[in-house]
C-alpha atoms as a PDB file:
ATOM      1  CA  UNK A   1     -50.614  43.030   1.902  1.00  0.00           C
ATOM      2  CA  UNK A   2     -47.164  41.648   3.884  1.00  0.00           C
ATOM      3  CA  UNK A   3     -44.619  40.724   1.734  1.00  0.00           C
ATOM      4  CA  UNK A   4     -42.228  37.315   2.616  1.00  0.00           C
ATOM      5  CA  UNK A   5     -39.418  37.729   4.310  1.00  0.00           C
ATOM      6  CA  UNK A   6     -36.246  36.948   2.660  1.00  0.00           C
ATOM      7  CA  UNK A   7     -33.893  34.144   3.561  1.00  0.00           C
ATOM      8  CA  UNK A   8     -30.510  34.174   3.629  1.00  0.00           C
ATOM      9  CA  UNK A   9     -28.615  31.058   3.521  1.00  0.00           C
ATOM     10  CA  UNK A  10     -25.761  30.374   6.413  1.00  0.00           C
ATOM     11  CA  UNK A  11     -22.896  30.781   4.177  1.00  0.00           C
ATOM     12  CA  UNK A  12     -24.074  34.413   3.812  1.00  0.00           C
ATOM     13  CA  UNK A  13     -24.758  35.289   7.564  1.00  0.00           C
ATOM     14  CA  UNK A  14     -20.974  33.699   7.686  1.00  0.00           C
ATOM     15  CA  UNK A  15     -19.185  35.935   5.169  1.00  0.00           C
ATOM     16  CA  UNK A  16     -21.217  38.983   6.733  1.00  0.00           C
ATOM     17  CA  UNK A  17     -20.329  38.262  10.434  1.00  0.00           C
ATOM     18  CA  UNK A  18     -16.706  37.541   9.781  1.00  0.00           C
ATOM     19  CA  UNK A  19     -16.553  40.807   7.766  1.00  0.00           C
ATOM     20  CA  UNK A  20     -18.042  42.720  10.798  1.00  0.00           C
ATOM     21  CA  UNK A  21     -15.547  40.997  13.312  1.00  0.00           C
ATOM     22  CA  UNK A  22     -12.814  41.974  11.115  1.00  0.00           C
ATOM     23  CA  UNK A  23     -13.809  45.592  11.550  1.00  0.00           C
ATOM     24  CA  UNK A  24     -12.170  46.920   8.637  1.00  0.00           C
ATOM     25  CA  UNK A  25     -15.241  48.151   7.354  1.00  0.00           C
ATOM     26  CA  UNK A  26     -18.598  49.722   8.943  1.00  0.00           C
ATOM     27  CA  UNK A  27     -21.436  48.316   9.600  1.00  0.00           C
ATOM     28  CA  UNK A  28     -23.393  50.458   6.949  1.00  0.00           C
ATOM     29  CA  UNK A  29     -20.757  49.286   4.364  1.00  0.00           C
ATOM     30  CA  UNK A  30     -20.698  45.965   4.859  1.00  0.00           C
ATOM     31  CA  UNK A  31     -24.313  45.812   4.616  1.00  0.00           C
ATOM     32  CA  UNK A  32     -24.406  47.677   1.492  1.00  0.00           C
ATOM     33  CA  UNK A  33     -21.705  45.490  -0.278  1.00  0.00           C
ATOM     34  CA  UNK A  34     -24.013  42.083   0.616  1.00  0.00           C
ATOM     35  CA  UNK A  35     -27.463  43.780   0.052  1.00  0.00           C
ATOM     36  CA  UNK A  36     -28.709  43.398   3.872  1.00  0.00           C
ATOM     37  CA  UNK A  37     -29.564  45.543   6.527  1.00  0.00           C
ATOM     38  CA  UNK A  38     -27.310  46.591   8.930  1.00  0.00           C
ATOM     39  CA  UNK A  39     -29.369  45.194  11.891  1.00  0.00           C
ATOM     40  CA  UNK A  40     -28.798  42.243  10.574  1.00  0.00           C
ATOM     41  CA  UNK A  41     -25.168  42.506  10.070  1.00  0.00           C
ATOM     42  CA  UNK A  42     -25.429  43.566  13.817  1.00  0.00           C
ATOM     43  CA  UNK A  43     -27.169  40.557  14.607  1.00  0.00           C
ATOM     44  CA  UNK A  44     -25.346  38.119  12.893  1.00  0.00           C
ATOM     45  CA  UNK A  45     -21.766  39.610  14.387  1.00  0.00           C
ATOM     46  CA  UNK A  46     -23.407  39.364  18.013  1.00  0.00           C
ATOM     47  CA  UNK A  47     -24.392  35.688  17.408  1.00  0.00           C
ATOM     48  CA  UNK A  48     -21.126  34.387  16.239  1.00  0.00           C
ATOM     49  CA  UNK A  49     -19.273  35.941  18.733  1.00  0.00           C
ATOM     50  CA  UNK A  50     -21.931  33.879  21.071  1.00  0.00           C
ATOM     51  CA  UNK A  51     -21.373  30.970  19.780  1.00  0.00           C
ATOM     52  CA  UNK A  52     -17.508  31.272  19.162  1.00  0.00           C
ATOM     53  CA  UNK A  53     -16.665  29.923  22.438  1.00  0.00           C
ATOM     54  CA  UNK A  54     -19.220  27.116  22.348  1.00  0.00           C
ATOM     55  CA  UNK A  55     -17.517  25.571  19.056  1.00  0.00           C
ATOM     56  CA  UNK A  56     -14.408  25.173  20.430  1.00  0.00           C
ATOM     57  CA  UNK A  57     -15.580  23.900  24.097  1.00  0.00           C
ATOM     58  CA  UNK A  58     -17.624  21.190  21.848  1.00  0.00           C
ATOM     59  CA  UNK A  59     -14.612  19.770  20.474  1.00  0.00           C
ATOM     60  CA  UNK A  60     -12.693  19.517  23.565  1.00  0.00           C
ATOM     61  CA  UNK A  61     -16.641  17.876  25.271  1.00  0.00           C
ATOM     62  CA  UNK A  62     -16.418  15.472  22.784  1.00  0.00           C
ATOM     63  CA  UNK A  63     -12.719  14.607  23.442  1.00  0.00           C
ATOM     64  CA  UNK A  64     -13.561  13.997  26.907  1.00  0.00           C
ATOM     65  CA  UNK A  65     -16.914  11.862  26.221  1.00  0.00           C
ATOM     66  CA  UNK A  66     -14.997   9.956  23.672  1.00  0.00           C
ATOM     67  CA  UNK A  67     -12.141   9.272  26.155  1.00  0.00           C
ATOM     68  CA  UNK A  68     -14.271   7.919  28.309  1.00  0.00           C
ATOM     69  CA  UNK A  69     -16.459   5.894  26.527  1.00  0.00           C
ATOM     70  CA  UNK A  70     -13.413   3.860  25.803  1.00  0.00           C
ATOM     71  CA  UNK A  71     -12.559   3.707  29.484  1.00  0.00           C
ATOM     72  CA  UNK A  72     -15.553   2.043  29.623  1.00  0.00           C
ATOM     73  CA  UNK A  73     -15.631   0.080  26.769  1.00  0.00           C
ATOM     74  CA  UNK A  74     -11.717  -1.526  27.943  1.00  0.00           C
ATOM     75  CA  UNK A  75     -13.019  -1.842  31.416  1.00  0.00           C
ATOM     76  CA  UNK A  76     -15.870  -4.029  29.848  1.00  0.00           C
ATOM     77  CA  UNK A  77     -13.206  -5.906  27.134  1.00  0.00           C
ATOM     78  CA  UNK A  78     -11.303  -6.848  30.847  1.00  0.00           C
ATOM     79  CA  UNK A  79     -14.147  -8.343  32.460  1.00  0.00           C
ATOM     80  CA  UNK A  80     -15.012 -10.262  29.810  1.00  0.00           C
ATOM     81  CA  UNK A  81     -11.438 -11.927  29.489  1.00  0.00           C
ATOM     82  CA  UNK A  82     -11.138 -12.955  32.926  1.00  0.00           C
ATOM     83  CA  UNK A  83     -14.493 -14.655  32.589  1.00  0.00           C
END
């Protein structure tokens, strides 16, 4: 009879991964001081680091969207004066 898997909310898979990137500890004792396996503390590490560079290229997309959305939006404001 399988058994459910167990969740683990983000805020754990956080604390885990940053752990692992600190590399202070191993991988075996990190997951024995947060009660996980340590394929998923491998996991978790890999997918951070993935994503890592996509957080902070976000911010600087939005920036740039932003900025020109009110480009735009002035361009539009000018038209509508002179008519």
């Amino acid at each position: 009879m399988p058994g459910t898997r167990k969740t683990h909310p983000p805020s754990l898979k956080a604390k885990v991964a940053v752990e692992a990137i600190r590399g202070v500890r191993t991988t075996a004792e990190i997951a024995k001081l947060f009660d996980v396996h340590p394929n998923l503390v491998a996991n978790w590490k890999r997918q951070a680091l993935e994503q890592l560079p996509a957080i902070f290229a976000g911010a600087q997309a939005a920036r740039q969207h932003s900025d020109a959305e009110k480009d735009a939006l002035y361009q539009q404001i000018g038209r509508l004066k002179v008519e």
